[in-house]
N, C-alpha and C. Protein backbone atom coordinates (compact mmCIF):
# COMPACT_ATOMS: atom_id res chain seq x y z
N UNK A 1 90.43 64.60 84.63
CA UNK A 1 91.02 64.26 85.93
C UNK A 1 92.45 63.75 85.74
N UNK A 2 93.35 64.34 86.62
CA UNK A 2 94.69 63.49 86.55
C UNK A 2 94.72 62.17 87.19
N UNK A 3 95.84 61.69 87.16
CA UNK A 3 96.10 60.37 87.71
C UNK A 3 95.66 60.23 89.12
N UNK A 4 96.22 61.48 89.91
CA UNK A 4 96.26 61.74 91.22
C UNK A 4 94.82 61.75 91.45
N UNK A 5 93.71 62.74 91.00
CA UNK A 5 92.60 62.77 90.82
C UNK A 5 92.12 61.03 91.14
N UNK A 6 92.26 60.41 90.27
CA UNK A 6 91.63 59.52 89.93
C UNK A 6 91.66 58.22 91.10
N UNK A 7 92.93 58.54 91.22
CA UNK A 7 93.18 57.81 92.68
C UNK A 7 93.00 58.31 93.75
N UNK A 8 92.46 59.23 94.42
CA UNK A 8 91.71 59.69 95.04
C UNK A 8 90.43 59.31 95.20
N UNK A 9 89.95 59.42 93.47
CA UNK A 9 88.23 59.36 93.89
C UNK A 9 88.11 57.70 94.09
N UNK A 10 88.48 56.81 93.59
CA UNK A 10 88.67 55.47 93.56
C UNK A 10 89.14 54.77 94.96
N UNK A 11 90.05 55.48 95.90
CA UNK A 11 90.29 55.25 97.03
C UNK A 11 89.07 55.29 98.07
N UNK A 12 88.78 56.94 97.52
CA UNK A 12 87.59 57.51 98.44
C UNK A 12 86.49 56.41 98.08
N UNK A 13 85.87 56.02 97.28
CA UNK A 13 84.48 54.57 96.87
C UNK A 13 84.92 53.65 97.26
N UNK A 14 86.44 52.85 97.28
CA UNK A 14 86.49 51.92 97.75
C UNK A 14 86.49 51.99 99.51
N UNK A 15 86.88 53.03 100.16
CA UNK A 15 86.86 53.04 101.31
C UNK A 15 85.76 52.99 101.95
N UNK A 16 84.77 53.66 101.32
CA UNK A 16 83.46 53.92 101.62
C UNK A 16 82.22 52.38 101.51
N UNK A 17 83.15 51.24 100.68
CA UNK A 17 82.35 49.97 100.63
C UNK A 17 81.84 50.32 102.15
N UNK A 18 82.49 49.95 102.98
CA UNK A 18 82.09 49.28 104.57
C UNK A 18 81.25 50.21 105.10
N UNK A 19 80.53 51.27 105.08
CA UNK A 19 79.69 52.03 105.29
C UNK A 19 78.47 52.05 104.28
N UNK A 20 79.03 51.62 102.93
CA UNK A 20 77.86 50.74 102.38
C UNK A 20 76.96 50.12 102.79
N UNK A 21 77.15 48.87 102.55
CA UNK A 21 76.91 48.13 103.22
C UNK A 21 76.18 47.23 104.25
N UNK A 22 76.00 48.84 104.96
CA UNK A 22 75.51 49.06 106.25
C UNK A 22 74.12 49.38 105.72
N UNK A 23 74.15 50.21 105.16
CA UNK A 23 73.13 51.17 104.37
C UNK A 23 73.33 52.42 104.76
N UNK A 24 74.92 52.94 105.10
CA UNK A 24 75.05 54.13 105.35
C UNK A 24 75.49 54.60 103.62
N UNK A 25 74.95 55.87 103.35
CA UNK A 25 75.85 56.33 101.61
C UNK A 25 75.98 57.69 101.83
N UNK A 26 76.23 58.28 102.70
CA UNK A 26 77.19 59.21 102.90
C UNK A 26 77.84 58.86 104.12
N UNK A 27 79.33 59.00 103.91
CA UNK A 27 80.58 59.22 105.21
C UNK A 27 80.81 60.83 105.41
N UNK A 28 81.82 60.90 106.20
CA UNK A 28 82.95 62.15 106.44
C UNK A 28 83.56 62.18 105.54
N UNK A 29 83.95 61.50 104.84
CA UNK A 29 84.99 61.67 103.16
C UNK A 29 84.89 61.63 101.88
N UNK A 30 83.42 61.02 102.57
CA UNK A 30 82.61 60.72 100.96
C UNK A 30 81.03 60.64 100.87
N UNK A 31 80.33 59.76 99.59
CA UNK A 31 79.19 59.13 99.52
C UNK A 31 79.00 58.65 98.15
N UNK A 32 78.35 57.69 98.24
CA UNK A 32 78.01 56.84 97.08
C UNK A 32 77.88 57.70 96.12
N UNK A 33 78.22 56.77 94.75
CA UNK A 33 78.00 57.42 93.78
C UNK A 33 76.35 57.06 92.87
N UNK A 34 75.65 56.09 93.98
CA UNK A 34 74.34 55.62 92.90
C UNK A 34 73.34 56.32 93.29
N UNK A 35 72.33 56.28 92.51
CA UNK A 35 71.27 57.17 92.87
C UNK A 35 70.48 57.15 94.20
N UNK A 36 69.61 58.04 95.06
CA UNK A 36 69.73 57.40 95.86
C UNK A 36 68.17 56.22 95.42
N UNK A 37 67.91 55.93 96.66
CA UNK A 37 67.35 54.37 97.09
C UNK A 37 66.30 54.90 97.87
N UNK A 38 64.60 54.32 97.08
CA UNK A 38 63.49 54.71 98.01
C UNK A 38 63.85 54.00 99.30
N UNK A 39 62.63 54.28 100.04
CA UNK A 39 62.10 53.17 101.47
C UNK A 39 62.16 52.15 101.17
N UNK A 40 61.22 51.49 99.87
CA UNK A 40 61.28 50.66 99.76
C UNK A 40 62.55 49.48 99.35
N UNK A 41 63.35 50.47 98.27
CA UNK A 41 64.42 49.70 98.12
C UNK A 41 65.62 49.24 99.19
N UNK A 42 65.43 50.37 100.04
CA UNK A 42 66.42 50.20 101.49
C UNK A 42 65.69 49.09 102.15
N UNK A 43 64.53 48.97 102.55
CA UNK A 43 64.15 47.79 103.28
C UNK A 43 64.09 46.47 102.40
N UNK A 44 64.40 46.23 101.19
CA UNK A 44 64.10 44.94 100.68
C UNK A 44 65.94 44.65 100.89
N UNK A 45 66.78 45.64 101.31
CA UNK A 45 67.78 45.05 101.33
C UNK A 45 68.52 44.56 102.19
N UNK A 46 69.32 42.94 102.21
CA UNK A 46 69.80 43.02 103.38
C UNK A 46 71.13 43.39 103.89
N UNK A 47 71.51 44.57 104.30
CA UNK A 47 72.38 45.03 104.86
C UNK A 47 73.15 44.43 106.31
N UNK A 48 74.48 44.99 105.84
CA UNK A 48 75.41 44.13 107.04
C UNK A 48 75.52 44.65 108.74
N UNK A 49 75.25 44.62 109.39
CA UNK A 49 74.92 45.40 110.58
C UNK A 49 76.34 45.15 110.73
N UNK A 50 77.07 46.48 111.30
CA UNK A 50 78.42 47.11 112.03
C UNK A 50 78.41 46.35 113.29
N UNK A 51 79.64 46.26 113.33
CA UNK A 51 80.16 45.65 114.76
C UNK A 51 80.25 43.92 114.23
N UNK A 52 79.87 43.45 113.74
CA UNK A 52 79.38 42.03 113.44
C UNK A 52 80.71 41.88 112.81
N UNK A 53 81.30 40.34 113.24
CA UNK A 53 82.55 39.52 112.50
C UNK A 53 82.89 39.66 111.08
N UNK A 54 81.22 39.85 110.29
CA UNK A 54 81.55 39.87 109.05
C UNK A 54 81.85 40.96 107.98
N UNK A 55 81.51 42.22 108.90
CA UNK A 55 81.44 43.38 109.06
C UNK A 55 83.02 43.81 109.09
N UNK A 56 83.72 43.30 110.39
CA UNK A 56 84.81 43.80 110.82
C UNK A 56 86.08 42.92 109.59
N UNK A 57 85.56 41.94 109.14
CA UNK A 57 86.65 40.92 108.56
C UNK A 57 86.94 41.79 106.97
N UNK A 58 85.44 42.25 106.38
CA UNK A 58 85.43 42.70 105.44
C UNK A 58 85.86 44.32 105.22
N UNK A 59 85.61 45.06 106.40
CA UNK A 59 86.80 45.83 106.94
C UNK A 59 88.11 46.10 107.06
N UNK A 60 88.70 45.47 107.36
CA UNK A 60 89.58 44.59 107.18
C UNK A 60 90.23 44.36 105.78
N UNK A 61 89.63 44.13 104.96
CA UNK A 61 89.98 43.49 103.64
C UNK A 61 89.61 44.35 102.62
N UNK A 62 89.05 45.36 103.02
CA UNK A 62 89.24 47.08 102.25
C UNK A 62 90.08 48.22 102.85
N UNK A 63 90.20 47.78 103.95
CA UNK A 63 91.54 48.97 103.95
C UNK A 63 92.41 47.84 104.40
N UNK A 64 92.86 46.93 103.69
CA UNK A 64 94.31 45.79 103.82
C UNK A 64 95.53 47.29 102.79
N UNK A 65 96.70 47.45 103.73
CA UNK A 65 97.28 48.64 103.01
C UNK A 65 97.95 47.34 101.57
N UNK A 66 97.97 45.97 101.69
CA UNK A 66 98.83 45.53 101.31
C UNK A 66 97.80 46.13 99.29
N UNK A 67 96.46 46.00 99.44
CA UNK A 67 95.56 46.20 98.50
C UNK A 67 95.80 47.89 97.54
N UNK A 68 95.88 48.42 98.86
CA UNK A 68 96.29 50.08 98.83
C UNK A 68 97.63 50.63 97.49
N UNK A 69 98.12 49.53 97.82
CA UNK A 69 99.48 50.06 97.18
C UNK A 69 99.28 49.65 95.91
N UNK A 70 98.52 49.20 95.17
CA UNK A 70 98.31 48.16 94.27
C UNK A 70 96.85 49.38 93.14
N UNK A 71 96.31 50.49 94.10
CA UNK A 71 95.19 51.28 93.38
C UNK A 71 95.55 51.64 92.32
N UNK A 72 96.86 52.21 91.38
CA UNK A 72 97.11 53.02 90.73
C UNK A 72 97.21 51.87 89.19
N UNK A 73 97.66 50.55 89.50
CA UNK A 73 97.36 49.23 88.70
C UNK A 73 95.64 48.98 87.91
N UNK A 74 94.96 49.41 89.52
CA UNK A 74 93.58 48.94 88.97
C UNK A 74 92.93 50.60 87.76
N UNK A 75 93.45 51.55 87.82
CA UNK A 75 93.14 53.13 87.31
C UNK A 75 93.24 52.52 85.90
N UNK A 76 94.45 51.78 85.10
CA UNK A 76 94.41 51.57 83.62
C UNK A 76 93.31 50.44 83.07
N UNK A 77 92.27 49.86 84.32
CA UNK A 77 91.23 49.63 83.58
C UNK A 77 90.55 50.42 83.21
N UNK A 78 89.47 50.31 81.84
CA UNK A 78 88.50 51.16 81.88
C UNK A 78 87.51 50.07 81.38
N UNK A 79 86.00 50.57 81.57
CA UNK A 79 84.44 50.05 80.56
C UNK A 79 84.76 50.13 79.42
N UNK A 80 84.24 48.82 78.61
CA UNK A 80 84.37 48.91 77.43
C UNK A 80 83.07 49.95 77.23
N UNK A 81 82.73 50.79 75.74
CA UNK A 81 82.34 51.79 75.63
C UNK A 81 80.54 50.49 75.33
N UNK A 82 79.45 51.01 75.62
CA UNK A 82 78.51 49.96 74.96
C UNK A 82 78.20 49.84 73.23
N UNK A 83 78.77 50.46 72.74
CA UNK A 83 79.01 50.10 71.38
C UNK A 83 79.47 49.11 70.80
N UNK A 84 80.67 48.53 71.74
CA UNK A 84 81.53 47.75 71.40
C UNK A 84 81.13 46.93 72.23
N UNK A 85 80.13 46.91 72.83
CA UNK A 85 79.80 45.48 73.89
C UNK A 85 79.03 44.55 73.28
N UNK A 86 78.26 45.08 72.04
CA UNK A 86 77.57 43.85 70.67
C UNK A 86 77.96 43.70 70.23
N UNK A 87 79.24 44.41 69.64
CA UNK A 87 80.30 43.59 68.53
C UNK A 87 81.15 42.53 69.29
N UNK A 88 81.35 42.33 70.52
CA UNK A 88 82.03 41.37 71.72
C UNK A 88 81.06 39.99 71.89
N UNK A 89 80.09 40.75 72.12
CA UNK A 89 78.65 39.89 71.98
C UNK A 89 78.77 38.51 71.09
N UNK A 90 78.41 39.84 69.95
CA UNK A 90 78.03 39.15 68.46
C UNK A 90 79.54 38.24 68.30
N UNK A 91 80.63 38.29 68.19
CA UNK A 91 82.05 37.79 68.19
C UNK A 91 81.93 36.33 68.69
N UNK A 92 81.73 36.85 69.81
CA UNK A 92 81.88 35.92 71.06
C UNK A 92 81.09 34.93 70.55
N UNK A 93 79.73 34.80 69.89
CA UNK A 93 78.25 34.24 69.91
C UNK A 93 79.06 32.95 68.57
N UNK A 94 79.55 34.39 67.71
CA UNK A 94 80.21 33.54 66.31
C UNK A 94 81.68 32.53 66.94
N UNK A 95 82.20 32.71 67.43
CA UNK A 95 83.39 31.60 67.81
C UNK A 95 83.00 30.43 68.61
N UNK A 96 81.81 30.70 69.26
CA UNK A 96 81.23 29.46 70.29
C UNK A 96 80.60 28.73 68.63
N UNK A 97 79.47 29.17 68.00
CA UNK A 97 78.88 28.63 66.94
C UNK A 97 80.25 27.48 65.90
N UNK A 98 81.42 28.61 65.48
CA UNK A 98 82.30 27.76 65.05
C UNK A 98 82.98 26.59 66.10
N UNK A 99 83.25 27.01 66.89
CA UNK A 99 84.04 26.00 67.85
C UNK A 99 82.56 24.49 67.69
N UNK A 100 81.72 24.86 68.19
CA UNK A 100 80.66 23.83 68.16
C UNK A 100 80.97 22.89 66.80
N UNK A 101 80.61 23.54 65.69
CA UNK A 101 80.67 23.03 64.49
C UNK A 101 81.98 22.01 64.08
N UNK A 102 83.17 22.34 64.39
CA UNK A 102 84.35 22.28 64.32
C UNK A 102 84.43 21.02 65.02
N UNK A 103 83.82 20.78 66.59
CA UNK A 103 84.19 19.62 67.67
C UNK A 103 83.68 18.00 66.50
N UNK A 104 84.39 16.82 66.71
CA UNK A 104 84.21 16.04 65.61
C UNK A 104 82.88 15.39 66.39
């Protein structure tokens, strides 16, 4: 995918939160990318009913253009790969152990 690509598809998921949400996962522009969700998992969840303050505020605060301009910043993150998420782990586990040891 190019850059352009990428900001596209990243625009298109983030736009699509607020129809989330709802428990809508397909729009007109898009649809979720997770698998879908039995009966059961849709009803244990509580979803934000549309029209509602908290609904419209958070609306609001996904398409803020001031956020918009700012997508192509968030693209040079990536997942660390899970290989490298036990050596971070394990790291991490060893510097708390020294730091401990170390405190007088």
């Amino acid at each position: 995918m190019t850059q352009v690509h990428h900001y596209m598809y990243l625009q298109g998921l983030w736009c699509g939160v607020p129809y989330h949400v709802t428990g809508r996962h397909v729009w007109s522009f898009g649809q979720c990318t997770h698998k879908p969700m039995t009966e059961e998992e849709v009803q244990q969840k509580n979803w934000i009913t549309p029209g509602l303050d908290a609904h419209a505020a958070l609306t609001d605060i996904i398409l803020d253009k001031r956020w918009a301009k700012d997508v192509p910043e968030f693209l040079n993150f990536r997942q660390v790969p899970k290989r490298l998420c036990g050596l971070i782990t394990q790291n991490t586990h060893i510097v708390y152990f020294l730091i401990s040891k170390l405190k007088p």
